[in-house]
N, C-alpha and C. Protein backbone atom coordinates (compact mmCIF):
# COMPACT_ATOMS: atom_id res chain seq x y z
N UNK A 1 -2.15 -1.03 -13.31
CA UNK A 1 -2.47 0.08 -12.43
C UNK A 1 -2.28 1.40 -13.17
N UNK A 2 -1.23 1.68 -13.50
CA UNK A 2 -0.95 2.47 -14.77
C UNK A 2 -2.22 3.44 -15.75
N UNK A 3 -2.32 2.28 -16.34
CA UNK A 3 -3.31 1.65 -17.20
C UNK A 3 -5.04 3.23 -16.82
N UNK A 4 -5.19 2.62 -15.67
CA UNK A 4 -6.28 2.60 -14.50
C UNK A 4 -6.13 4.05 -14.67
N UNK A 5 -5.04 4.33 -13.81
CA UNK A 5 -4.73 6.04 -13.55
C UNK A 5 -4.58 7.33 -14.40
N UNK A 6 -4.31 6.25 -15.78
CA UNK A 6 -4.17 7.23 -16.60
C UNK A 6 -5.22 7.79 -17.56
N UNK A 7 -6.52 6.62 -17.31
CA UNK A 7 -7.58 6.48 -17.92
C UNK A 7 -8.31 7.15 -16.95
N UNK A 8 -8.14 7.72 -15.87
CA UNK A 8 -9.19 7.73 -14.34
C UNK A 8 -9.60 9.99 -14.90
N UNK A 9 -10.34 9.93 -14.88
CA UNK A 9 -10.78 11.78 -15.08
C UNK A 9 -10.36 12.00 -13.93
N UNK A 10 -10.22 11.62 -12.44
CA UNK A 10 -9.77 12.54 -11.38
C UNK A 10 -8.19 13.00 -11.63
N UNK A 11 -7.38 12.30 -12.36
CA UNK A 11 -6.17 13.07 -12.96
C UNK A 11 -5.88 14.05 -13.93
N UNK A 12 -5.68 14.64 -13.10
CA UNK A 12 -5.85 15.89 -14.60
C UNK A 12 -3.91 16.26 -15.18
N UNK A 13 -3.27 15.87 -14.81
CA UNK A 13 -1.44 16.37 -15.30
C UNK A 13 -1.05 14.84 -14.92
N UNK A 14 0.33 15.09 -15.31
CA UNK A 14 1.37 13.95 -15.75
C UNK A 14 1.96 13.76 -14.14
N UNK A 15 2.29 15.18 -13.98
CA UNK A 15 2.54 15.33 -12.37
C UNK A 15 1.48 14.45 -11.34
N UNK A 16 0.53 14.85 -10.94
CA UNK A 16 -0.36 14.08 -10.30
C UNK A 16 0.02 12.00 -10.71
N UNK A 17 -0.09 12.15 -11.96
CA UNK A 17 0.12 10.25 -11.68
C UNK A 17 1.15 10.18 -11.12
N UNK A 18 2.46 10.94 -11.78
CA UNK A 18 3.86 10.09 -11.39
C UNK A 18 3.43 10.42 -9.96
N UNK A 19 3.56 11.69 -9.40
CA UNK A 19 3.43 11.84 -7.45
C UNK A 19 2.74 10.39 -7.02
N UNK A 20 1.41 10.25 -7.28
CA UNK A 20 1.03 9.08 -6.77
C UNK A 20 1.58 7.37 -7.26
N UNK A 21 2.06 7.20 -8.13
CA UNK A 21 3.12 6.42 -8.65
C UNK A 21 4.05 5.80 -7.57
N UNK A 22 4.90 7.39 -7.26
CA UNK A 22 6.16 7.33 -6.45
C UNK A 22 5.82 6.83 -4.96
N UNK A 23 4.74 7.36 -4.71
CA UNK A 23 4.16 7.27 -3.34
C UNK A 23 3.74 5.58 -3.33
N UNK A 24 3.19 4.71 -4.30
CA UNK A 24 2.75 3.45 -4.36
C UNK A 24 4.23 2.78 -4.23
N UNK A 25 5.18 2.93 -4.87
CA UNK A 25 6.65 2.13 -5.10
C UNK A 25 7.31 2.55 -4.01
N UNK A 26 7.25 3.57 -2.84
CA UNK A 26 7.60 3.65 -1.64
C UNK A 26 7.41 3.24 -0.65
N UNK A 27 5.95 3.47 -0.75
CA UNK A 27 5.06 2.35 0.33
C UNK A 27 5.19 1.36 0.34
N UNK A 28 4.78 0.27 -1.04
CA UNK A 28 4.95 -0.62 -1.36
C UNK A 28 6.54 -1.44 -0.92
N UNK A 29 7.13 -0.98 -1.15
CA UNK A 29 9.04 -1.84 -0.70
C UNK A 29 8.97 -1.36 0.43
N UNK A 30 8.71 -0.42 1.39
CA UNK A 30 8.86 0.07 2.63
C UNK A 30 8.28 -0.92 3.52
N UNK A 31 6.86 -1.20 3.39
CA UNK A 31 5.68 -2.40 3.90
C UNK A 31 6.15 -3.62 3.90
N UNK A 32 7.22 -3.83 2.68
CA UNK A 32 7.32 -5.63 2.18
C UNK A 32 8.77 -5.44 3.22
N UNK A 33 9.48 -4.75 3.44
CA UNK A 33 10.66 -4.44 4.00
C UNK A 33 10.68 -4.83 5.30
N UNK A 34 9.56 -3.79 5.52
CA UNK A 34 9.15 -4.28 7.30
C UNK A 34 8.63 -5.68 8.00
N UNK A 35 7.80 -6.28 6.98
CA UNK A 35 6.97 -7.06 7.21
C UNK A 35 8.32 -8.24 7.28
N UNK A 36 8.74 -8.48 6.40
CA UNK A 36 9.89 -9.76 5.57
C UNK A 36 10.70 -9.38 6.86
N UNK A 37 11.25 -8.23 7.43
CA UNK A 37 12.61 -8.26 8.31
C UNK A 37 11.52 -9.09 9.63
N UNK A 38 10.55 -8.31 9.90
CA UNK A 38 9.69 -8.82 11.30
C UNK A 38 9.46 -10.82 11.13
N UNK A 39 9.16 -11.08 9.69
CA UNK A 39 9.21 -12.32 9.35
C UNK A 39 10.45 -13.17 9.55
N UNK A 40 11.58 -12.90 9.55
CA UNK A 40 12.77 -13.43 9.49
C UNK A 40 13.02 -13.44 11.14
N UNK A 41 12.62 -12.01 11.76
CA UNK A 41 13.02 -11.80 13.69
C UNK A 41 12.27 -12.95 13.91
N UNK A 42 11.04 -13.45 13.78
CA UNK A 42 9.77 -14.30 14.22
C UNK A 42 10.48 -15.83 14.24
N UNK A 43 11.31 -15.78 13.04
CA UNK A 43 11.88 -17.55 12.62
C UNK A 43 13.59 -18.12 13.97
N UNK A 44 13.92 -16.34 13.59
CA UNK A 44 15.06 -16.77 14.89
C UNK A 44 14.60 -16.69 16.15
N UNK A 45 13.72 -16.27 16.72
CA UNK A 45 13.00 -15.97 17.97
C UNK A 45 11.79 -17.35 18.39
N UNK A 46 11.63 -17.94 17.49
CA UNK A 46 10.62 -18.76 17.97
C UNK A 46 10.86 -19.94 16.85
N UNK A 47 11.43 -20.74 17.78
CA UNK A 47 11.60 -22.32 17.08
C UNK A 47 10.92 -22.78 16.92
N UNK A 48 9.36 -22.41 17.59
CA UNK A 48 7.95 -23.82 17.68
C UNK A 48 7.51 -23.00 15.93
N UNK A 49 7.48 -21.60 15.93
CA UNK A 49 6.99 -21.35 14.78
C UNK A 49 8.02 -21.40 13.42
N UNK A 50 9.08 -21.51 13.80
CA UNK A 50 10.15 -21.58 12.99
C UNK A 50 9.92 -23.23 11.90
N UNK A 51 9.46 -23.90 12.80
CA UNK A 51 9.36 -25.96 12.49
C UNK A 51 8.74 -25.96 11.72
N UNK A 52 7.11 -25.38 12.13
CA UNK A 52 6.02 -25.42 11.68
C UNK A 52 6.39 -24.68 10.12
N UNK A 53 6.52 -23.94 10.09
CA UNK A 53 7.13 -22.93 8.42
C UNK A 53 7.86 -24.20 7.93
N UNK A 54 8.95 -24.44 8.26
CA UNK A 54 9.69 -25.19 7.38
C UNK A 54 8.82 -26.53 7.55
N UNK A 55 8.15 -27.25 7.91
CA UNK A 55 7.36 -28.42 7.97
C UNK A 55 6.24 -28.13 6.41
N UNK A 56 6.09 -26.85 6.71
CA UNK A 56 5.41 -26.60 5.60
C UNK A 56 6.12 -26.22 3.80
N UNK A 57 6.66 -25.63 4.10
CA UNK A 57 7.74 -25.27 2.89
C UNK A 57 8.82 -26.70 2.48
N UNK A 58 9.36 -27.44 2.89
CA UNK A 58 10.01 -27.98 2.62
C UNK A 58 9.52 -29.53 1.91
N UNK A 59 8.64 -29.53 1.83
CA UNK A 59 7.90 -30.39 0.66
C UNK A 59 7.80 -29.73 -0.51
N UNK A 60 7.34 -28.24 -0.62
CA UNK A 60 7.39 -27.66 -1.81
C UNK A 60 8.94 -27.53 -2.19
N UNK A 61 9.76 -27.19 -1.48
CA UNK A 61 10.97 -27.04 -2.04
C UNK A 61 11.44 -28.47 -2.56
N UNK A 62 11.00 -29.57 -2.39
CA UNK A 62 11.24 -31.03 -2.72
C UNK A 62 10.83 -30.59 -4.04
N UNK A 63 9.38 -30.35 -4.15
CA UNK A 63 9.43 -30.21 -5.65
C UNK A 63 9.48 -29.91 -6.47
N UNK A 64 10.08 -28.55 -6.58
CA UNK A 64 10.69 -27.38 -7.76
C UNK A 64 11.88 -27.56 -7.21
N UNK A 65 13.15 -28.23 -6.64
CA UNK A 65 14.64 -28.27 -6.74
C UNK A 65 15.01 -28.35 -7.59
N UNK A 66 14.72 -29.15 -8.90
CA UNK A 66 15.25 -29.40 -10.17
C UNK A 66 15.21 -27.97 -10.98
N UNK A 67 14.25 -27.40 -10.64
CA UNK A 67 13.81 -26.43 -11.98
C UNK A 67 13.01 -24.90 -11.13
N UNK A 68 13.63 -24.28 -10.39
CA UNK A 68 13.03 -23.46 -9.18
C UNK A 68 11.89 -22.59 -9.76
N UNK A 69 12.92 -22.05 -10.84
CA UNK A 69 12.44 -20.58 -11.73
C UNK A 69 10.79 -21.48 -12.46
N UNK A 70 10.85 -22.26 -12.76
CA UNK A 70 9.67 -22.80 -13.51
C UNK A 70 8.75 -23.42 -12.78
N UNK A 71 8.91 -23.94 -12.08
CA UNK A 71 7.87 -25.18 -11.02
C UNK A 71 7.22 -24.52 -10.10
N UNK A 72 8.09 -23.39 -9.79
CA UNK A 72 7.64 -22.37 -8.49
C UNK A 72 6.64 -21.89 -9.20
N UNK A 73 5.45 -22.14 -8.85
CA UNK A 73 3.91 -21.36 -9.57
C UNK A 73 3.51 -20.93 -7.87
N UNK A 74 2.63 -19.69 -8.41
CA UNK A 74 1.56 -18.94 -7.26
C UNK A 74 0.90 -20.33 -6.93
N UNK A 75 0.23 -20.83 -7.95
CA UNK A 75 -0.97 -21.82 -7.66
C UNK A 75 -0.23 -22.85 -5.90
N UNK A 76 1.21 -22.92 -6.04
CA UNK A 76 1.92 -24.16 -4.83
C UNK A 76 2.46 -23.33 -4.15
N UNK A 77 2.25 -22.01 -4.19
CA UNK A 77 2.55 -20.91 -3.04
C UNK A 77 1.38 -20.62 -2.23
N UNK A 78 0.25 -20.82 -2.87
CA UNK A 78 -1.62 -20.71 -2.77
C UNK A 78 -1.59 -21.85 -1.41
N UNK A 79 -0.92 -22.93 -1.86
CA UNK A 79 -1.57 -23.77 -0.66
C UNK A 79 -0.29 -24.26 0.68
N UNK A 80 0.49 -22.64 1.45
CA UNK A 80 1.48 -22.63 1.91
C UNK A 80 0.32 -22.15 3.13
N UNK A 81 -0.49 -22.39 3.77
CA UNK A 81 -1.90 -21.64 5.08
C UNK A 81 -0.99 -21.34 5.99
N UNK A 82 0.11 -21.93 6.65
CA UNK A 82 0.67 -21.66 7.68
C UNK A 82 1.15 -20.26 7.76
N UNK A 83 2.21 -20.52 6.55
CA UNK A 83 3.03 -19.50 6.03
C UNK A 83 2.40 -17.97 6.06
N UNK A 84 0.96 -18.27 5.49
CA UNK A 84 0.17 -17.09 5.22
C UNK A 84 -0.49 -16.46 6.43
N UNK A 85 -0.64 -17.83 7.61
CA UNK A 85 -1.24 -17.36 8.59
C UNK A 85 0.28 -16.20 9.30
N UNK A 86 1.31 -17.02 9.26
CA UNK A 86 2.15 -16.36 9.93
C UNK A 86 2.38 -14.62 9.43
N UNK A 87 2.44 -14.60 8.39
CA UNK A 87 2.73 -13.07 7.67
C UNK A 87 1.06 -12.31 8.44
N UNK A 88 -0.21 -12.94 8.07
CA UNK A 88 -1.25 -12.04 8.01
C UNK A 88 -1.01 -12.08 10.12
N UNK A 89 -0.47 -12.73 10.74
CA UNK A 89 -0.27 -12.15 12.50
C UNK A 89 0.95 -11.41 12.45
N UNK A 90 2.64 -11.47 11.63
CA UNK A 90 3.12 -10.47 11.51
C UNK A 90 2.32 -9.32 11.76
N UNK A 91 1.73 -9.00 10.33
CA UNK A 91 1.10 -7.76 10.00
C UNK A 91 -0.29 -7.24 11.04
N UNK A 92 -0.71 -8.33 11.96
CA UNK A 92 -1.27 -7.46 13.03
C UNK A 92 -0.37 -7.45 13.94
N UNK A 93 0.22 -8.07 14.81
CA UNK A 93 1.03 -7.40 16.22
C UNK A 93 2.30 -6.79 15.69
N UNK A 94 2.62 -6.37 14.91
CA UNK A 94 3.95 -5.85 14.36
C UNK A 94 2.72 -5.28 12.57
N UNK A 95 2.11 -3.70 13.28
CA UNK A 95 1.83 -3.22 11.66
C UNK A 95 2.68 -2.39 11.07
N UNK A 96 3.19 -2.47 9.79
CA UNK A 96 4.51 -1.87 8.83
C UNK A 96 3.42 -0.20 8.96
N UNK A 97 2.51 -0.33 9.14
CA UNK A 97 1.84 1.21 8.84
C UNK A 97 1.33 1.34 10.36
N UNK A 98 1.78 1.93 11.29
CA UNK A 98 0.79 1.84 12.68
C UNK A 98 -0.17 3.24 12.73
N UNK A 99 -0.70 3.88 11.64
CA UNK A 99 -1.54 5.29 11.51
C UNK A 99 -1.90 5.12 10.34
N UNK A 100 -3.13 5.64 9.73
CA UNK A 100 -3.32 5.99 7.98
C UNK A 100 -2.98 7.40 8.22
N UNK A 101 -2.60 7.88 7.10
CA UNK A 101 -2.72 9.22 6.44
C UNK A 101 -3.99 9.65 6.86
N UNK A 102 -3.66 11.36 6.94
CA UNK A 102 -4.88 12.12 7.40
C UNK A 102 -5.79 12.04 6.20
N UNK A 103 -6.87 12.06 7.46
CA UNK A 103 -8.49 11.78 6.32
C UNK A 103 -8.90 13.47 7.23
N UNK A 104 -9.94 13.49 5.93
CA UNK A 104 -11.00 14.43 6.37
C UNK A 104 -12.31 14.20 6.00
N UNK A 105 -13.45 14.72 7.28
CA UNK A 105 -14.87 14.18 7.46
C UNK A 105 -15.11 15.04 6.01
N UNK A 106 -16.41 14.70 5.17
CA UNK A 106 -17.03 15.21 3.87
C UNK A 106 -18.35 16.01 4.42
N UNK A 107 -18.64 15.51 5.44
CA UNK A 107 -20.00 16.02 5.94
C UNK A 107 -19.99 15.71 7.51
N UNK A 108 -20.74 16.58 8.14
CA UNK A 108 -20.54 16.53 9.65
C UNK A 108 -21.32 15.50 10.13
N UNK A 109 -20.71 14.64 10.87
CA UNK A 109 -21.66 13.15 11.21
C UNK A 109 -21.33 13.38 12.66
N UNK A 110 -21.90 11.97 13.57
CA UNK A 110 -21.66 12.13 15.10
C UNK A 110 -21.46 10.63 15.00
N UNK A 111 -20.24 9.72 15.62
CA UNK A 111 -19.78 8.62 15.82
C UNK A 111 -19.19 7.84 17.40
N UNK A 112 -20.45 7.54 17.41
CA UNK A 112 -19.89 7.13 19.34
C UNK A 112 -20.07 8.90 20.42
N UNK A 113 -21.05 9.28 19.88
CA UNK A 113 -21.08 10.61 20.95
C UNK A 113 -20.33 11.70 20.42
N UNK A 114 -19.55 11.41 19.67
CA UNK A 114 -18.46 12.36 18.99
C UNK A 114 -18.99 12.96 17.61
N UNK A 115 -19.20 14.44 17.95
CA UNK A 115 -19.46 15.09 16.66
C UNK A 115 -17.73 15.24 15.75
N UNK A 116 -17.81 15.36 14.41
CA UNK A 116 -16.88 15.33 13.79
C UNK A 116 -17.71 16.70 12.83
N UNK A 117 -17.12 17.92 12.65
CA UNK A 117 -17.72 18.36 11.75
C UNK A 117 -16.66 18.55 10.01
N UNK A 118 -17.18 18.81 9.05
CA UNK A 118 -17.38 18.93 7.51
C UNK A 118 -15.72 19.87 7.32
N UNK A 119 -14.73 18.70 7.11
CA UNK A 119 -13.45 19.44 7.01
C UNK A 119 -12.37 19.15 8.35
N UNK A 120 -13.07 18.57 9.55
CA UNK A 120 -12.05 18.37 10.27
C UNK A 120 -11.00 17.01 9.85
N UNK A 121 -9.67 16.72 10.03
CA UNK A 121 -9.39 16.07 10.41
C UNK A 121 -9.09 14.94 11.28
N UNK A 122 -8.71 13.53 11.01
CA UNK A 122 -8.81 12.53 11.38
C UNK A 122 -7.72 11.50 11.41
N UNK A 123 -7.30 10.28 11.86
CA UNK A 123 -6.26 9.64 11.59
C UNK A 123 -6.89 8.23 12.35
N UNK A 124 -6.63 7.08 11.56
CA UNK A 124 -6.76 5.98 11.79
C UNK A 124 -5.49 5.17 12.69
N UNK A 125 -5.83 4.91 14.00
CA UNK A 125 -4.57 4.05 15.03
C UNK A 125 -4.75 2.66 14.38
N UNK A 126 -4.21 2.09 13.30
CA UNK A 126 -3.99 0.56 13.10
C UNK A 126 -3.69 -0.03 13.91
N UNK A 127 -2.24 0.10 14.68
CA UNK A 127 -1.78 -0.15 15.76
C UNK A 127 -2.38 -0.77 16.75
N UNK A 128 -3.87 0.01 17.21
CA UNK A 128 -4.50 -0.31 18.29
C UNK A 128 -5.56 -1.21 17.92
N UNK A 129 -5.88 -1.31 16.65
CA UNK A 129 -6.86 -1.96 16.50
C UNK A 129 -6.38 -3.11 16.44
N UNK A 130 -5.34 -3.53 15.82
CA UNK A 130 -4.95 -4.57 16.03
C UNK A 130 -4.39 -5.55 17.34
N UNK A 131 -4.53 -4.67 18.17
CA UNK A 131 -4.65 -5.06 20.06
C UNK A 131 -5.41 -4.80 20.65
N UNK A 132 -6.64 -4.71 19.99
CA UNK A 132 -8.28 -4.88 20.91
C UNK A 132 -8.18 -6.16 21.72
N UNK A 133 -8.05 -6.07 22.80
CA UNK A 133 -8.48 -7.43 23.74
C UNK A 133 -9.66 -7.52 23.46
N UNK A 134 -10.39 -6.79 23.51
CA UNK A 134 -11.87 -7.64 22.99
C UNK A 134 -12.45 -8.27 21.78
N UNK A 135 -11.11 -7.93 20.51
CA UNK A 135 -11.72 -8.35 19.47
C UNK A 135 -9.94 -9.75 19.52
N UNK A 136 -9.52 -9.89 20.45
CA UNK A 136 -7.94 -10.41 19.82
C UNK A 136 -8.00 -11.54 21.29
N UNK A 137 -7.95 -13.05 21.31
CA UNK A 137 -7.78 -13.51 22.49
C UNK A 137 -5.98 -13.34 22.64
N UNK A 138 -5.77 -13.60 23.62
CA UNK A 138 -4.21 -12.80 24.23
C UNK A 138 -3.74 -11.76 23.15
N UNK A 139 -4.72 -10.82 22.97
CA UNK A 139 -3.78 -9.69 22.22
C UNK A 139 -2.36 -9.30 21.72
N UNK A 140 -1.67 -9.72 22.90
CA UNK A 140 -0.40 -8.94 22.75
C UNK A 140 0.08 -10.71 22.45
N UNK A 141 0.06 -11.62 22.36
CA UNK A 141 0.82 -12.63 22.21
C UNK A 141 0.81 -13.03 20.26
N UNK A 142 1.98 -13.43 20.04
CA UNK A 142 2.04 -14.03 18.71
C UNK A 142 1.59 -14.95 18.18
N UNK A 143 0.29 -15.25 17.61
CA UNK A 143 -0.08 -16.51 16.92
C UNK A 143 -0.72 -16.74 15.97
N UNK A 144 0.11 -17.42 15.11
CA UNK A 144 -0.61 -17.50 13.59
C UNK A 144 -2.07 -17.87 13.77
N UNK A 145 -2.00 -18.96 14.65
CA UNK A 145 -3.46 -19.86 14.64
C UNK A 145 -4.30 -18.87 14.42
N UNK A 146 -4.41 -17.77 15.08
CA UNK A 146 -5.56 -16.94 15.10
C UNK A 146 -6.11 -16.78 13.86
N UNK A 147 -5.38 -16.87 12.83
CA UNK A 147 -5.80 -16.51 11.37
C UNK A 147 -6.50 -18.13 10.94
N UNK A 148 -6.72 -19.04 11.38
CA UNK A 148 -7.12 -20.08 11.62
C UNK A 148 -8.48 -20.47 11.68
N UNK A 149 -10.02 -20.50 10.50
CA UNK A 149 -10.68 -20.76 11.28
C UNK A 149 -11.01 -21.95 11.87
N UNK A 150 -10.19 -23.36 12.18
CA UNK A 150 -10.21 -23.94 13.28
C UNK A 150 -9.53 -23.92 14.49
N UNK A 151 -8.98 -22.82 15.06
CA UNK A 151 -8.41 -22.58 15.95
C UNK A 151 -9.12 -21.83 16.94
N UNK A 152 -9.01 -21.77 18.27
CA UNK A 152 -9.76 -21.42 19.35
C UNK A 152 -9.17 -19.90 19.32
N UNK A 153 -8.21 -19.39 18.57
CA UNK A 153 -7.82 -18.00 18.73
C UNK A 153 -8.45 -17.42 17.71
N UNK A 154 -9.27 -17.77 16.15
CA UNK A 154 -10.02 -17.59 15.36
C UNK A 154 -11.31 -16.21 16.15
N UNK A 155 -11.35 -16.81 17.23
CA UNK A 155 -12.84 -15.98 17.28
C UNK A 155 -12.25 -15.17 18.44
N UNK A 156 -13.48 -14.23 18.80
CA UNK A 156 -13.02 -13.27 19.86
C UNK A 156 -12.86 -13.74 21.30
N UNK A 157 -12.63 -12.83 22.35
CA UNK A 157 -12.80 -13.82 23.68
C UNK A 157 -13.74 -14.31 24.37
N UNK A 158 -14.88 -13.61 23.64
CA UNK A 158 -16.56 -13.96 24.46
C UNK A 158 -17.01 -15.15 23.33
N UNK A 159 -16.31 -15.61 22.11
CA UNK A 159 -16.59 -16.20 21.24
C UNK A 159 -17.44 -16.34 20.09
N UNK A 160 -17.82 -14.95 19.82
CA UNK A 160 -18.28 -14.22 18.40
C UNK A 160 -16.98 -14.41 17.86
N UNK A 161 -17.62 -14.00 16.19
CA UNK A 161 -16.22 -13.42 15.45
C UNK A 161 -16.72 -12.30 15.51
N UNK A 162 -15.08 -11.98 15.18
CA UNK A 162 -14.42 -10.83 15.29
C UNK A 162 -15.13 -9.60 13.98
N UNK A 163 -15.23 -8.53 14.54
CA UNK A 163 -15.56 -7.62 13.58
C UNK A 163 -14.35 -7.60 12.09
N UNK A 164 -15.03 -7.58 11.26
CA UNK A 164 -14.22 -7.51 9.72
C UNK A 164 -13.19 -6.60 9.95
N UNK A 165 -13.80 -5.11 10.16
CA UNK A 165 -12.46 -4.06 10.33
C UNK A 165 -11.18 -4.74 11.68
N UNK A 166 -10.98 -5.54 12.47
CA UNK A 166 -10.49 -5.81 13.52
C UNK A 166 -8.58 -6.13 12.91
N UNK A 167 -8.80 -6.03 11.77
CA UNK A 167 -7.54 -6.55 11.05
C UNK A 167 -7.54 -6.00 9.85
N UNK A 168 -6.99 -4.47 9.25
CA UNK A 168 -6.69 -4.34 8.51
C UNK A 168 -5.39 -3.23 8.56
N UNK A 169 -4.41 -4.11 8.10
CA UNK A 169 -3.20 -3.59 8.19
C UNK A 169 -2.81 -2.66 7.33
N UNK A 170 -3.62 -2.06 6.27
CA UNK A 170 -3.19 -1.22 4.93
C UNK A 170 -4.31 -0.29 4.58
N UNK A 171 -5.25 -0.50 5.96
CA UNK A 171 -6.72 0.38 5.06
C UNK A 171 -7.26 0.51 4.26
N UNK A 172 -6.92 -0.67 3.82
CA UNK A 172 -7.70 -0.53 2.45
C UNK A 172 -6.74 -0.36 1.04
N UNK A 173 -5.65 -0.12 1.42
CA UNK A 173 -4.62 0.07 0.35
C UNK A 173 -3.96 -0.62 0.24
C-alpha cells in the first residue's frame, strides 16, 4: 500500500501520506475491534450460533494442534463459510462504521427528485442500508444464513436478489 501511495502523483508531501497512513491504521484496528468484540457478544448470546462456529472450527483445530503457527494457512481459513457468513451479518446488523465521511457532489445531478448541486455536501447512512426491509428478510433479526446462497434469507422478501450496494459495510474502503 505504501508502495502505491508513494508512487500515486495525487501526493504531493511526506505529510499527506503519513496523515492518510495514520487514518488507515486507525480505522483499520478500530473496525477489527468492533467487529471481533460484536463477534465474541454473538457466541455468548446465542448458543444455536455459537455450535454451529465451533462445529465448524473444531475440525480445523484437529488439524494444526501439533504445529498451529505452520499448518494454520489462509487456504483452511478459506473454507471456514459459516464463520464468514457470521462476521459478513455481524458487519450488517451491528456496522463498526454506521455513516461514511462527508462526500461532496462534483457536478450538480438530480437523484430520486432530489437536486444535489456542484459542492454540496453529503453523507452515506450504512446503518440504514443495512436494515432495508425490502432489501433484508427479517431485517432487524441476526442471521448468518442470509449470506447463504442456499438459504431462503439469501434473497429479498418479494424474492429477487438483493441490490449489490444493500451490504456494504466500509464503502468501498
Amino acid at each position: 500500500m505504501l508502495s502505491i501511495i508513494v508512487n500515486d502523483e495525487n501526493y504531493q508531501n511526506e505529510e499527506d501520506i503519513i496523515d492518510d497512513f495514520l487514518v488507515m491504521f486507525i480505522a483499520g484496528a478500530k473496525t477489527v475491534q468492533i467487529t471481533t468484540t460484536n463477534f465474541i457478544m454473538m457466541m455468548k448470546h446465542r448458543p444455536d450460533i455459537k455450535a454451529k462456529f465451533e462445529a465448524e472450527y473444531q475440525p480445523l483445530m484437529e488439524q494444526v494442534k501439533d504445529d498451529i503457527m505452520k499448518k494454520m494457512t489462509p487456504d483452511l481459513i478459506e473454507n471456514l463459510e459459516y464463520t464468514k457468513m457470521t462476521y459478513q451479518e455481524i458487519l450488517r446488523r451491528y456496522s463498526p462504521i454506521p455513516t461514511s465521511s462527508t462526500n461532496t457532489v462534483s457536478k450538480t445531478t438530480t437523484y430520486n427528485g432530489v437536486t444535489f448541486h456542484k459542492g454540496d455536501a453529503f453523507y452515506v447512512n450504512l446503518e440504514n442500508i443495512h436494515k432495508r426491509d425490502d432489501e433484508w428478510k427479517d431485517c432487524l433479526k441476526f442471521i448468518p444464513e442470509r449470506f447463504d446462497p442456499h438459504s431462503e434469507y439469501y434473497l429479498r422478501p418479494d424474492g429477487k436478489k438483493r441490490n449489490p450496494l444493500s451490504f456494504n459495510p466500509f464503502l468501498g474502503g
